[in-house]
C-alpha atoms as a PDB file:
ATOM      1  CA  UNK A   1      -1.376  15.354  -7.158  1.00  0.00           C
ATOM      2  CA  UNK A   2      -0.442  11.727  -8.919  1.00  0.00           C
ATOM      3  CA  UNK A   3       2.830  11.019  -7.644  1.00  0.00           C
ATOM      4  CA  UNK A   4       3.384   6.906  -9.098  1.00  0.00           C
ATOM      5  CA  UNK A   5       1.629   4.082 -10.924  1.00  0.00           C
ATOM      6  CA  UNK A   6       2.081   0.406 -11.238  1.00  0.00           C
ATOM      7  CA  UNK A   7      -0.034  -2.040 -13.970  1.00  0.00           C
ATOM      8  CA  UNK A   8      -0.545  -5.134 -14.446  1.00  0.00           C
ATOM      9  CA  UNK A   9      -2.510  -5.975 -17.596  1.00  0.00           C
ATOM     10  CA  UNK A  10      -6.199  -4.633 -16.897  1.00  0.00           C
ATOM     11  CA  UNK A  11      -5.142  -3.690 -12.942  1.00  0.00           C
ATOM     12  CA  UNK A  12      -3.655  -0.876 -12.210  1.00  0.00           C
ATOM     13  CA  UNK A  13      -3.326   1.364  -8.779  1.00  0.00           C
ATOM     14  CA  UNK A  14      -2.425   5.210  -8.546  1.00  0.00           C
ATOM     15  CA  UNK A  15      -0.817   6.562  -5.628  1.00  0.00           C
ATOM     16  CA  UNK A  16      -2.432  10.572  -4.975  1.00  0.00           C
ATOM     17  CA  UNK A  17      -0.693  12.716  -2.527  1.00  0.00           C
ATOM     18  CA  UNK A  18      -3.132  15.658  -0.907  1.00  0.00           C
ATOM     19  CA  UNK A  19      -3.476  17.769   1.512  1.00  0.00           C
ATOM     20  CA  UNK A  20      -5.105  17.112   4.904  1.00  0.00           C
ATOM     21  CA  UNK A  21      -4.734  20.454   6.781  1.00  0.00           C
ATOM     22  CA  UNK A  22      -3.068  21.750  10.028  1.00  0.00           C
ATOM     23  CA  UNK A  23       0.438  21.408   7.527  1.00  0.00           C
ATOM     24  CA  UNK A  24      -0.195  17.506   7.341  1.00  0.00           C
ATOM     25  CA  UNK A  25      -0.905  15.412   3.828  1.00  0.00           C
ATOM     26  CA  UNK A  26      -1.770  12.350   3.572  1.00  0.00           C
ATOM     27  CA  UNK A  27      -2.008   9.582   0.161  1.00  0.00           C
ATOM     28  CA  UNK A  28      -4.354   7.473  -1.501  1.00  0.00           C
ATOM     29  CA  UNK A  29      -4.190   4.328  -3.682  1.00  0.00           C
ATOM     30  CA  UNK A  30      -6.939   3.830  -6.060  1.00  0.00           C
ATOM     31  CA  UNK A  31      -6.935   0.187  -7.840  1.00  0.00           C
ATOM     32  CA  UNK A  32      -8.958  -0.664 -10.702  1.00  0.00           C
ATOM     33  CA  UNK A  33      -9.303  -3.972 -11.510  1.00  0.00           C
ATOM     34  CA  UNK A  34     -10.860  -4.630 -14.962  1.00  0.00           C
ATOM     35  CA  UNK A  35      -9.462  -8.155 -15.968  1.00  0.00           C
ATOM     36  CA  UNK A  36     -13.094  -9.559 -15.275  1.00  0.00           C
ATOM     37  CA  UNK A  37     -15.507  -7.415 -17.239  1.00  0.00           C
ATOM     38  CA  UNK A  38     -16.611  -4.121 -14.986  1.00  0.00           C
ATOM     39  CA  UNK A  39     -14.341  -2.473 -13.144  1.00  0.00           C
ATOM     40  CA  UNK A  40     -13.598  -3.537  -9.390  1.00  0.00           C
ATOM     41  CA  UNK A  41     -12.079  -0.249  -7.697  1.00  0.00           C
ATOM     42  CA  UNK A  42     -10.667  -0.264  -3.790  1.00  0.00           C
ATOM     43  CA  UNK A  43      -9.337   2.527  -2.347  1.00  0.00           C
ATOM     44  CA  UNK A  44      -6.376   2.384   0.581  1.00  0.00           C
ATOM     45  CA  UNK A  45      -5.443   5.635   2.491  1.00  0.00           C
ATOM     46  CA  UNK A  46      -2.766   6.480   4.859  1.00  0.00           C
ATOM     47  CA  UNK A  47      -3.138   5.493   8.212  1.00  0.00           C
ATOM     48  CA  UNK A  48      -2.066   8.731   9.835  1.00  0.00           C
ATOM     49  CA  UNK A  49      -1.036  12.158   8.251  1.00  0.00           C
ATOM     50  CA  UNK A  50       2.716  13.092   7.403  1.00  0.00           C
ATOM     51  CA  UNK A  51       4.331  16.601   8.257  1.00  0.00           C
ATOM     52  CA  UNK A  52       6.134  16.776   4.617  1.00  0.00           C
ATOM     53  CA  UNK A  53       5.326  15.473   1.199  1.00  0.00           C
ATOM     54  CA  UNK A  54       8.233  13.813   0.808  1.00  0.00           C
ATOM     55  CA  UNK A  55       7.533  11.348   3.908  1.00  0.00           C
ATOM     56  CA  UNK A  56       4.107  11.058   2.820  1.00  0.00           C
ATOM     57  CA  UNK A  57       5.701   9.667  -0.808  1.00  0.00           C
ATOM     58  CA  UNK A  58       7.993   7.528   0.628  1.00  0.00           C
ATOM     59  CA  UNK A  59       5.079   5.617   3.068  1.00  0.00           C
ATOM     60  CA  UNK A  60       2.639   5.575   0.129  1.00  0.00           C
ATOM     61  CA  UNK A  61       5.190   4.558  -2.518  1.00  0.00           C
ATOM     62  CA  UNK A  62       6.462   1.691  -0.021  1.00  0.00           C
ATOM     63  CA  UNK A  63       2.611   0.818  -0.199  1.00  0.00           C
ATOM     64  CA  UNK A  64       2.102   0.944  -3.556  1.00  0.00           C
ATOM     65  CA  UNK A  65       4.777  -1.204  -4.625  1.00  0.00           C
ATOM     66  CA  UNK A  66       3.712  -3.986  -1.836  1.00  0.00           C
ATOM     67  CA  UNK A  67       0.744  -4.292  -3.638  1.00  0.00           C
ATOM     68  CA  UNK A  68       0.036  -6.753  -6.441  1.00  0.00           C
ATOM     69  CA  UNK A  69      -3.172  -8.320  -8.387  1.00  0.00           C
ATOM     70  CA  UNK A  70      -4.443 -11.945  -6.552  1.00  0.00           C
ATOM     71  CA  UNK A  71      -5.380 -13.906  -9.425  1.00  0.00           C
ATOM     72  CA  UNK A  72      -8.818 -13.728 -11.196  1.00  0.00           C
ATOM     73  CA  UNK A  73     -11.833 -14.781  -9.212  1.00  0.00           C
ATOM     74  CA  UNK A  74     -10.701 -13.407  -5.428  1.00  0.00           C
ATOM     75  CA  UNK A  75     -11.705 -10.871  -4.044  1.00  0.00           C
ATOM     76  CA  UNK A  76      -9.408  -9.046  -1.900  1.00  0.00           C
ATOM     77  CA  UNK A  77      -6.702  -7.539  -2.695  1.00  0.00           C
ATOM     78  CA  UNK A  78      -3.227  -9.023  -1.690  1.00  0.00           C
ATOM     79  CA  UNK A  79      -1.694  -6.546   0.612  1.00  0.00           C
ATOM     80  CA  UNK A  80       1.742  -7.811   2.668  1.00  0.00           C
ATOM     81  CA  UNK A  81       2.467  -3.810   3.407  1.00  0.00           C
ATOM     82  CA  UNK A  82       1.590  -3.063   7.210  1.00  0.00           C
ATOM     83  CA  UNK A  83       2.613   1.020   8.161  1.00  0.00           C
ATOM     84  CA  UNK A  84       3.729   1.146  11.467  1.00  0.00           C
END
């Protein structure tokens, strides 16, 4: 399920909220970066699983919001959120 999105001109990330079994779900934050020609996509999961979707929003949100674009020409991905 897409829960939240954040863009930036040609970079964007989605924040996914799933399932992971054993009553534990888990996120995932897929950024596309297409200010440079072809797309540049990274994926970030959660560290650990969550008993309820609403923790699991709340860690991935926190995540998703930490994250912005580095300018043109790096490569990684500028990421000052750390999960516990």
């Amino acid at each position: 399920m897409e829960v939240f999105a954040k863009t930036f001109n040609a970079w964007g990330a989605t924040l996914t909220v799933h399932p992971e079994g054993q009553g534990k779900y888990g996120w995932k934050i897929v950024v596309e970066d297409r200010r440079q020609g072809s797309p540049r996509v990274q994926c970030i999961s959660s560290p650990i699983g969550f008993p309820s979707v609403d923790e699991t929003i709340l860690d991935g949100r926190a995540a998703l919001e930490a994250l912005v674009p580095e300018p043109c020409g790096t490569e990684e991905l500028h990421r000052p959120y750390q999960p516990e």
